[in-house]
N, C-alpha and C. Protein backbone atom coordinates (compact mmCIF):
# COMPACT_ATOMS: atom_id res chain seq x y z
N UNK A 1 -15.37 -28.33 13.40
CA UNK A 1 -16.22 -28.62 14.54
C UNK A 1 -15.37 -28.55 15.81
N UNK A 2 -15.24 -27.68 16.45
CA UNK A 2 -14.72 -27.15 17.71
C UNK A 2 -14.94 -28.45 18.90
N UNK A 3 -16.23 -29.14 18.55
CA UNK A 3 -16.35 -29.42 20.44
C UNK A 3 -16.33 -31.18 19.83
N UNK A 4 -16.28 -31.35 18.65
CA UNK A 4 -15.97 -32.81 17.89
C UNK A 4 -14.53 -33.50 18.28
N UNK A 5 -14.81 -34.85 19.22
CA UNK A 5 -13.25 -35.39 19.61
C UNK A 5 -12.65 -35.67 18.42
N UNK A 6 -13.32 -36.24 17.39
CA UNK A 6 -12.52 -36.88 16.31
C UNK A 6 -11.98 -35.90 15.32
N UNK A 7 -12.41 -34.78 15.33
CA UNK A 7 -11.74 -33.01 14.64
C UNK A 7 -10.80 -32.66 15.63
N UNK A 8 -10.90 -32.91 16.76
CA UNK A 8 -9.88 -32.26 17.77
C UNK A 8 -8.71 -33.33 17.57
N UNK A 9 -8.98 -35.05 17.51
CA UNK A 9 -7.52 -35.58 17.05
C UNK A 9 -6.72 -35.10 15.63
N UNK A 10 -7.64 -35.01 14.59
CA UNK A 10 -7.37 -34.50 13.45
C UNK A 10 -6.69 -33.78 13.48
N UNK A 11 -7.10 -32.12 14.16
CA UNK A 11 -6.09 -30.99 14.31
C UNK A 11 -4.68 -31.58 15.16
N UNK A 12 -4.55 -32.37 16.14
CA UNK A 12 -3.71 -32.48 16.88
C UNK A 12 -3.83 -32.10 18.46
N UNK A 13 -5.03 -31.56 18.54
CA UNK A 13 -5.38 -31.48 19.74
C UNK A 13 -5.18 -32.56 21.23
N UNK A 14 -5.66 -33.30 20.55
CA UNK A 14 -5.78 -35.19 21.07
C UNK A 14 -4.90 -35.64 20.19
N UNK A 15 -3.95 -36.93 21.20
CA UNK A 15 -3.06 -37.92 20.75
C UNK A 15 -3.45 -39.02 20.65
N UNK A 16 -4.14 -39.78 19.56
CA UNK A 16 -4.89 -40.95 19.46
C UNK A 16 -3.55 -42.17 19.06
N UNK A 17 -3.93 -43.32 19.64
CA UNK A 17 -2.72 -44.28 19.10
C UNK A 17 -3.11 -44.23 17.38
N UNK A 18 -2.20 -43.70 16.84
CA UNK A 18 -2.68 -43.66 15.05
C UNK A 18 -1.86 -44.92 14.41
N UNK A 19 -2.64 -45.51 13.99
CA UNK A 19 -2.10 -46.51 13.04
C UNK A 19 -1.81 -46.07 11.65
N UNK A 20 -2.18 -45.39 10.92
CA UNK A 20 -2.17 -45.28 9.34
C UNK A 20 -2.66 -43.42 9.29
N UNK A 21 -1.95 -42.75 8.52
CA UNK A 21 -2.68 -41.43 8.24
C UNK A 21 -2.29 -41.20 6.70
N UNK A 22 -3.56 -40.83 6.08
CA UNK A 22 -3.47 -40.18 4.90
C UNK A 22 -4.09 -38.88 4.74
N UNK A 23 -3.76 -37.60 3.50
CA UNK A 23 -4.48 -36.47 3.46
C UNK A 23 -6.08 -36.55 4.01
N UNK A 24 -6.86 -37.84 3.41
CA UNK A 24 -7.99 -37.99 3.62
C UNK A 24 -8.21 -38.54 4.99
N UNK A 25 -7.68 -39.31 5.47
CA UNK A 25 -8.15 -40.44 6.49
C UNK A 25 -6.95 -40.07 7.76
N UNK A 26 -7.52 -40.80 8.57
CA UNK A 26 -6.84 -40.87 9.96
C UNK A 26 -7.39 -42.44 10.66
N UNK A 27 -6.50 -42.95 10.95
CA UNK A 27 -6.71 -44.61 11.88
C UNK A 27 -6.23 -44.47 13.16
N UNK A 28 -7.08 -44.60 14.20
CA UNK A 28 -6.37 -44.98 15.59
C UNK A 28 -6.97 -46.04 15.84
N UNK A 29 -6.77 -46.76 17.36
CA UNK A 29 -6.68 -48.04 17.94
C UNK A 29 -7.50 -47.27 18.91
N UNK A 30 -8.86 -47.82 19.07
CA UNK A 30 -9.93 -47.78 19.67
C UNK A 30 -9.43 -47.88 21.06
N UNK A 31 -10.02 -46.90 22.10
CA UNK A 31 -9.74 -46.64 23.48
C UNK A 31 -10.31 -47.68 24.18
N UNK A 32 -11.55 -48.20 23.56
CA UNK A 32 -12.28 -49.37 24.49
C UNK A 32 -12.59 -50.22 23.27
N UNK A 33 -12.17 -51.34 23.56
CA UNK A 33 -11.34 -52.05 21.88
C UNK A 33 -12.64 -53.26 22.62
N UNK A 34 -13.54 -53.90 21.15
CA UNK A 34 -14.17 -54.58 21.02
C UNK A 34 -13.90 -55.94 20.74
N UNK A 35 -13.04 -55.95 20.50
CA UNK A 35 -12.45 -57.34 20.01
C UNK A 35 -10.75 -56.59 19.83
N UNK A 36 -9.58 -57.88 20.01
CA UNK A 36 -8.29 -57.88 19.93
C UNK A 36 -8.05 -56.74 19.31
N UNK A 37 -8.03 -56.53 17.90
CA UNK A 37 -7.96 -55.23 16.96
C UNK A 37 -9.60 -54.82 16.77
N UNK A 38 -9.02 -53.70 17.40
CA UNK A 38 -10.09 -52.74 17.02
C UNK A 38 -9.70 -51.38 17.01
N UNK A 39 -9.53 -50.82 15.51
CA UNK A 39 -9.37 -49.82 15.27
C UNK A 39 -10.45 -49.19 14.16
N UNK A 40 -10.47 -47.95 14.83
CA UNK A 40 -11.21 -46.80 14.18
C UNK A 40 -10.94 -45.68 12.66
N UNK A 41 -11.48 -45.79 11.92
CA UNK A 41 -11.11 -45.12 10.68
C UNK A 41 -11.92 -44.14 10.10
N UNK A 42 -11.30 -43.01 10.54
CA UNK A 42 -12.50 -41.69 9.96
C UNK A 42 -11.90 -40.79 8.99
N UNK A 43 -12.85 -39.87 8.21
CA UNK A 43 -12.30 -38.83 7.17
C UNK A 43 -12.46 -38.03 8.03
N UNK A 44 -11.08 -37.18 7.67
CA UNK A 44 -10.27 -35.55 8.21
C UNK A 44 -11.72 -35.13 8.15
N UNK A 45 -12.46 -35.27 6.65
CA UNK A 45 -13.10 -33.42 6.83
C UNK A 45 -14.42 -34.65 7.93
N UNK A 46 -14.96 -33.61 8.84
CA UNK A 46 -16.23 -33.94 9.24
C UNK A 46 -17.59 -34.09 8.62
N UNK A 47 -17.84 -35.44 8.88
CA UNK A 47 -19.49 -36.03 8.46
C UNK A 47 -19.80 -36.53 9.21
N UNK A 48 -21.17 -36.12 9.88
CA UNK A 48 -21.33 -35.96 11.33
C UNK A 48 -21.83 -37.90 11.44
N UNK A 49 -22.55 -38.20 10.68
CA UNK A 49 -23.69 -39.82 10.42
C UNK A 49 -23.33 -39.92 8.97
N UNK A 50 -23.54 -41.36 8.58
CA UNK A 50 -24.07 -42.17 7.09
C UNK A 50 -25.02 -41.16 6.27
N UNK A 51 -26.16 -40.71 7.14
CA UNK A 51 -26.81 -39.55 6.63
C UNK A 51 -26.78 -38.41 6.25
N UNK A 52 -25.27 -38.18 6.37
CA UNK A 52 -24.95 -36.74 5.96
C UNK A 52 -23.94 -37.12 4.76
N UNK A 53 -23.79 -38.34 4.49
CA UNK A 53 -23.13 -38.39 3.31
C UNK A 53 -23.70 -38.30 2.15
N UNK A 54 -22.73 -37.43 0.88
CA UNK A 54 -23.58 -37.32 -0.31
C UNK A 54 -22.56 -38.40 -1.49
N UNK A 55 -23.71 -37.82 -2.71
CA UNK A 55 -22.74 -38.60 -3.65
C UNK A 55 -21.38 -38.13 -4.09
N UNK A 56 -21.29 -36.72 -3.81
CA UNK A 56 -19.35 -36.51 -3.94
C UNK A 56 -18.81 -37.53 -2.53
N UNK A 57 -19.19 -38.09 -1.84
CA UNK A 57 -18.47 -38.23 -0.95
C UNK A 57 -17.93 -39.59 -1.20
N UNK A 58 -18.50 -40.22 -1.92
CA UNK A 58 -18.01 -41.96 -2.68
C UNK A 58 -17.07 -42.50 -2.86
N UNK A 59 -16.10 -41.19 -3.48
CA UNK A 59 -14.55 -41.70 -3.17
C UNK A 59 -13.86 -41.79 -1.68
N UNK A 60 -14.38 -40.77 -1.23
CA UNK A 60 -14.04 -40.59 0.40
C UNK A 60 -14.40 -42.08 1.19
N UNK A 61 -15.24 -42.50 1.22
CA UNK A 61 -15.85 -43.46 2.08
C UNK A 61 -14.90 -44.84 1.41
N UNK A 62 -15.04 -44.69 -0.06
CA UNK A 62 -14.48 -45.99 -0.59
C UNK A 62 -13.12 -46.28 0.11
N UNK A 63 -12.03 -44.92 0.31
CA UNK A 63 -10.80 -45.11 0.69
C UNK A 63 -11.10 -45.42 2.01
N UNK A 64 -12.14 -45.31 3.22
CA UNK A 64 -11.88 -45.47 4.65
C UNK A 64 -11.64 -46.82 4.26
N UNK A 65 -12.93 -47.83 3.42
CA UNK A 65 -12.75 -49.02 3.25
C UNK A 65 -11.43 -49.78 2.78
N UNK A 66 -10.82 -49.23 2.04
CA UNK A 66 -9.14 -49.41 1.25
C UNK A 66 -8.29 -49.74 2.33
N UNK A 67 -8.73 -48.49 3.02
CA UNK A 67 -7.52 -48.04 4.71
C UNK A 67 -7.55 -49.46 5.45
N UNK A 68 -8.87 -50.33 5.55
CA UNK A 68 -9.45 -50.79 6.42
C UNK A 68 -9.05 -52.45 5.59
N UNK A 69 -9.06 -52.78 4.63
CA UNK A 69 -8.32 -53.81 4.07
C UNK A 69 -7.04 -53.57 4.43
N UNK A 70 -6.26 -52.39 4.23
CA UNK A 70 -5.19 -52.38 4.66
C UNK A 70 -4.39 -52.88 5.59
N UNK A 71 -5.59 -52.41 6.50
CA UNK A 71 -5.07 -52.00 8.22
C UNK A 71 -5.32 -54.42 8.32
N UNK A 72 -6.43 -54.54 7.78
CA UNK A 72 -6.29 -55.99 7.69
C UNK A 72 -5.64 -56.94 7.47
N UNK A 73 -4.89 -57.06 6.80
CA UNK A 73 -3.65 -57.14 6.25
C UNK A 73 -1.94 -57.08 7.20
N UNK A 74 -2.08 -55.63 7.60
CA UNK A 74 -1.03 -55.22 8.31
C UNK A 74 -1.23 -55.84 9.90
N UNK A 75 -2.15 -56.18 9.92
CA UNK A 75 -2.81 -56.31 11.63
C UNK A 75 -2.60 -58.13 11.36
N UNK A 76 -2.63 -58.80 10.63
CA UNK A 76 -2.59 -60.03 10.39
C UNK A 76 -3.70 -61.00 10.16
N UNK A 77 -5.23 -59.81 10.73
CA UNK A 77 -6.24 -60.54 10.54
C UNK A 77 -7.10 -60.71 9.04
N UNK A 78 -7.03 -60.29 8.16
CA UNK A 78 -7.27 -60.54 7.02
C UNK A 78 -7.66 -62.11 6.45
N UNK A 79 -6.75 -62.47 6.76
CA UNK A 79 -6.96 -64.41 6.31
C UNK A 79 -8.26 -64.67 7.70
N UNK A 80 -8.02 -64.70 8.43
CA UNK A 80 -8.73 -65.54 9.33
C UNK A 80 -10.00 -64.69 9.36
N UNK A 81 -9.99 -63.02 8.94
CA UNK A 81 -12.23 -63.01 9.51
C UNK A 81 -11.76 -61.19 9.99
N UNK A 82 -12.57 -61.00 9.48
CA UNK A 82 -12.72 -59.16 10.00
C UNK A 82 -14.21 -58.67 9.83
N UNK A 83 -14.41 -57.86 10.76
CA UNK A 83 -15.43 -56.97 10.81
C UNK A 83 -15.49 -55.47 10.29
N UNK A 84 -16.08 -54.80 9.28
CA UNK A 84 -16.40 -53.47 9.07
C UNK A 84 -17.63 -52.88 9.06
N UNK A 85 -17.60 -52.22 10.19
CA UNK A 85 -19.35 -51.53 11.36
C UNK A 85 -19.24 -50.03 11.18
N UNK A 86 -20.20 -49.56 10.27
CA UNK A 86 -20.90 -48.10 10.67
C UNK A 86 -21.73 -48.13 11.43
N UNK A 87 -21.35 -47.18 12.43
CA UNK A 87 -23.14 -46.70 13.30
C UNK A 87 -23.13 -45.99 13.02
N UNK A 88 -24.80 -45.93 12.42
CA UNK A 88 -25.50 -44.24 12.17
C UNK A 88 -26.60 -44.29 13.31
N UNK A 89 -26.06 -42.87 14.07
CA UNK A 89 -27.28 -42.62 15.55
C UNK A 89 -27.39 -43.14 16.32
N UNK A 90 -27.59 -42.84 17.91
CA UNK A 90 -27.90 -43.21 19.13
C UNK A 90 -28.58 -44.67 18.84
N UNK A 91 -29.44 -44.74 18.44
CA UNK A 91 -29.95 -45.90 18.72
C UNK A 91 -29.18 -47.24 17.78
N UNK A 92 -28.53 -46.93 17.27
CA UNK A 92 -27.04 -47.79 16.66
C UNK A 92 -26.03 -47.98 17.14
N UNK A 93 -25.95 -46.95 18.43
CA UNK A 93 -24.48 -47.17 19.02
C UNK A 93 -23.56 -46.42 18.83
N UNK A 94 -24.01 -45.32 17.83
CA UNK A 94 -22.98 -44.10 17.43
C UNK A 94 -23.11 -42.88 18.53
N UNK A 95 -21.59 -43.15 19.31
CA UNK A 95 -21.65 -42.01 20.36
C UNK A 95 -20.72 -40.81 19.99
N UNK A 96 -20.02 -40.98 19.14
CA UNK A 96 -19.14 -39.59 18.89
C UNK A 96 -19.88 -39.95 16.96
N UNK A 97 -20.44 -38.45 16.60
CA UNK A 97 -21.03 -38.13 15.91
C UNK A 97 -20.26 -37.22 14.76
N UNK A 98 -19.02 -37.72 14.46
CA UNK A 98 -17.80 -37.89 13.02
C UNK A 98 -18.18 -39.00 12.75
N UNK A 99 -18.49 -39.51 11.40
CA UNK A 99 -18.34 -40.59 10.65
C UNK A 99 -17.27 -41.33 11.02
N UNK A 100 -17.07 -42.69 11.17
CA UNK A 100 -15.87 -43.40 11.81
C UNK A 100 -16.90 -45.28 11.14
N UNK A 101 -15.72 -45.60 10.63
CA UNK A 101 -15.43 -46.93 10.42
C UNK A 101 -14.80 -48.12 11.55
N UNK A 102 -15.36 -48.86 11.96
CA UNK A 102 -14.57 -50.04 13.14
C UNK A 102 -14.18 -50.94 12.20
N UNK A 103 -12.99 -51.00 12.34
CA UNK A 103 -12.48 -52.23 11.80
C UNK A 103 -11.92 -53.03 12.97
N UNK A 104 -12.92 -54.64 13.13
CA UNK A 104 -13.18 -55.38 14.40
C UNK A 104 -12.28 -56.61 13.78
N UNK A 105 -11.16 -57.12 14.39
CA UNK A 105 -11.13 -58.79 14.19
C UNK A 105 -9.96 -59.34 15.51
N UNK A 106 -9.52 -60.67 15.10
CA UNK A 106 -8.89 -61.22 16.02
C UNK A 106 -10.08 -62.15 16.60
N UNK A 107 -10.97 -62.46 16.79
CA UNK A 107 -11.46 -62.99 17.62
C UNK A 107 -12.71 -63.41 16.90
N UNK A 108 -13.52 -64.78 16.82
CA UNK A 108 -14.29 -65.31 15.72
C UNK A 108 -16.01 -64.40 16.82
N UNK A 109 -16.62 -63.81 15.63
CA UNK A 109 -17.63 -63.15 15.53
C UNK A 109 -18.99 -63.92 15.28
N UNK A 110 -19.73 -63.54 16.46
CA UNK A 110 -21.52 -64.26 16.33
C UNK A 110 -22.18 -63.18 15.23
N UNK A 111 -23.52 -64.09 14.66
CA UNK A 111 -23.86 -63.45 13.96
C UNK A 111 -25.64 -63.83 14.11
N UNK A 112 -26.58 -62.97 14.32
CA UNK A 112 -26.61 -61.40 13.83
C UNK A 112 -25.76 -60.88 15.62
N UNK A 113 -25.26 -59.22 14.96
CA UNK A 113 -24.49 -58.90 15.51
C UNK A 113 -25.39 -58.16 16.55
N UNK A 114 -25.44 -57.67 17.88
CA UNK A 114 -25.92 -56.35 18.98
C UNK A 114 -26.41 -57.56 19.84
């Protein structure tokens, strides 16, 4: 996807602060950070929404989640409270249209969330 920011960091195009990279996955630190840590976790290959995922894709998605305990862990917030947010579509809040995981914490979270 040529005109996709999150394919253009992938290739190297864009220098995202990257926290964690694997064959599958890529982590940066969110440009407009929602809470203390807030970093972003997407798969290399492009899936544009939740809705374009199939059932080969199960392992794929399972590891963003892995990445995202990880990144919990390493970030320190794990014990105290974390957030993990898909938006699927405009009216969810999904403005760049690559599949991307938020992994939100640091800071105690209201609930219901928007």
């Amino acid at each position: 996807m040529t005109d996709c920011l999150f394919c253009k960091m992938v290739a190297g195009e864009i220098q995202p602060d990257v926290v964690r990279e694997t064959d599958e996955v890529l982590a940066f630190r969110d440009i407009n950070p929602q809470a203390p840590t807030h970093i972003l976790i997407i798969p290399k290959r492009h899936i544009a929404t939740l809705n374009d995922i199939t059932p080969e894709d199960a392992g794929l998605v399972g590891r963003l989640f892995t990445v995202a305990r990880e990144l919990a862990v390493s970030e320190g917030i794990a014990e105290s409270g974390y957030r993990c947010v898909f938006n699927c579509n405009r009216d969810a809040g999904q403005e760049v249209f690559h599949l991307h995981l938020h992994l939100l914490g640091g800071r105690r979270f209201s609930w219901p969330p928007g």
